[in-house]
Protein backbone atom coordinates (compact mmCIF):
# COMPACT_ATOMS: atom_id res chain seq x y z
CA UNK A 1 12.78 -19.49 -15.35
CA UNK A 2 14.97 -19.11 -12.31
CA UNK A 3 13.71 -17.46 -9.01
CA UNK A 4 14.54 -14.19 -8.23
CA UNK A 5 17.55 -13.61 -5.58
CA UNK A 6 15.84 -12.45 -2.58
CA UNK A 7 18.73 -11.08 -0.64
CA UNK A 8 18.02 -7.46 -1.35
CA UNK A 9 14.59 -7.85 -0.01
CA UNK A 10 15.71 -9.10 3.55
CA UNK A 11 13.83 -5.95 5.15
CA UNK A 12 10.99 -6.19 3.49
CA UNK A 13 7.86 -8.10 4.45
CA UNK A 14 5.87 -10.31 2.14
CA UNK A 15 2.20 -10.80 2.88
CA UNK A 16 0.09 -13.18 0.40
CA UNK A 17 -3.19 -12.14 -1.23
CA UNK A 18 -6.15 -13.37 0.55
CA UNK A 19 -7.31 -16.46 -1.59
CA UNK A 20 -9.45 -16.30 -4.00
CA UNK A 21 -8.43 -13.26 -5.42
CA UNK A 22 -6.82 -12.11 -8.15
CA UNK A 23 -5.02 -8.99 -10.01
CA UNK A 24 -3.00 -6.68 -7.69
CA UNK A 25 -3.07 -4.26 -4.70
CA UNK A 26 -1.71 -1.36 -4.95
CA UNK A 27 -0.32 0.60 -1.80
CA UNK A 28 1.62 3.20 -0.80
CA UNK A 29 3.25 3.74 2.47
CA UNK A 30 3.45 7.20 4.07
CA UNK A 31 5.56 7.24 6.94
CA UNK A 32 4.75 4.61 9.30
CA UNK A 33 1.00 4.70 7.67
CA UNK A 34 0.05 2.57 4.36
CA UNK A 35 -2.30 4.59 2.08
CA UNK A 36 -5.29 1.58 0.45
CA UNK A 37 -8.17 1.74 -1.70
CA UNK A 38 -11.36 1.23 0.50
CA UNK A 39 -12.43 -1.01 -2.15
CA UNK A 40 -10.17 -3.69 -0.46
CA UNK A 41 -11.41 -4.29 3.37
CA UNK A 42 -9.83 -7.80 3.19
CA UNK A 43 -6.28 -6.60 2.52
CA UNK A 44 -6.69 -3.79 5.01
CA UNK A 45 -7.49 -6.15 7.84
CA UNK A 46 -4.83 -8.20 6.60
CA UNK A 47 -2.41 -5.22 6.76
CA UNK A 48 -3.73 -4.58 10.20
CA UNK A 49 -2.98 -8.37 11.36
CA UNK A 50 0.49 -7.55 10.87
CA UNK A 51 0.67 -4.50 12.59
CA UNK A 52 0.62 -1.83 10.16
CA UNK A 53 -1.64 1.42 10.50
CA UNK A 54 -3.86 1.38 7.15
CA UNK A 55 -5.57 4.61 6.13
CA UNK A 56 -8.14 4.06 3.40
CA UNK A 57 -9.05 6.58 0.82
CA UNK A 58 -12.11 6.17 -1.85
CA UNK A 59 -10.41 5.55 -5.19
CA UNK A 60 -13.11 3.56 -6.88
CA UNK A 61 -12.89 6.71 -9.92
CA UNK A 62 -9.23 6.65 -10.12
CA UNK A 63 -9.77 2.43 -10.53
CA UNK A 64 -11.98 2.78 -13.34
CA UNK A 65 -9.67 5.22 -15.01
CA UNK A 66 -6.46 2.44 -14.11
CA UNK A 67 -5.46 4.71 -11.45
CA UNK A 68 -3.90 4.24 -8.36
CA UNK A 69 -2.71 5.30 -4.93
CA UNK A 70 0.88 5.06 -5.84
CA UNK A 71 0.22 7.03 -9.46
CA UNK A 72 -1.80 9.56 -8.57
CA UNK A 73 -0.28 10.57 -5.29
CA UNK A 74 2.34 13.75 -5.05
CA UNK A 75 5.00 13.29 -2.11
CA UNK A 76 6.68 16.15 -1.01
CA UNK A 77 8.63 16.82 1.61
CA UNK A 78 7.16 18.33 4.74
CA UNK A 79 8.79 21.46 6.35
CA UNK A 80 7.58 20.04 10.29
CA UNK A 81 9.84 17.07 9.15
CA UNK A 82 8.78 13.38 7.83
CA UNK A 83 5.67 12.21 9.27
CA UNK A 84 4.82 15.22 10.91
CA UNK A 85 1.34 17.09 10.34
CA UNK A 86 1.42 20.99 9.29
């Protein structure tokens, strides 16, 4: 199988999962915050090591159910403007 071009992810950053572990993380990124399970303090920290602000949320009901952060979240803009509290 060939490797995937990576030109159209120059801008984006690629962190590896902590070793050891396996399956996914799932994220989402809210403005210049990233939205985590608090099941995952490894991957937060990690997150944190490179500079991003991590907010965690408990989501261990919406894991047994194969939820998510990303699939169970409802974005919408804000009338105060992105990022910007109301």
């Amino acid at each position: 199988m060939a490797k995937p071009d990576p030109r159209p992810y120059h801008r984006w950053m690629a962190i590896p999962r902590c070793v050891g572990r396996s399956g996914r993380r799932e994220a989402a990124r809210l403005g210049a915050t990233v939205v985590l399970p608090a099941a995952f303090p490894r991957t937060r920290r990690r997150l944190e090591a490179h500079g991003l602000a991590v907010r965690t949320v408990p989501a261990d009901e919406l894991a047994k159910a194969e939820g998510g952060v990303t699939c169970c979240s409802i974005l919408v803009d804000s009338p105060a403007g992105p990022g910007r509290r109301i």
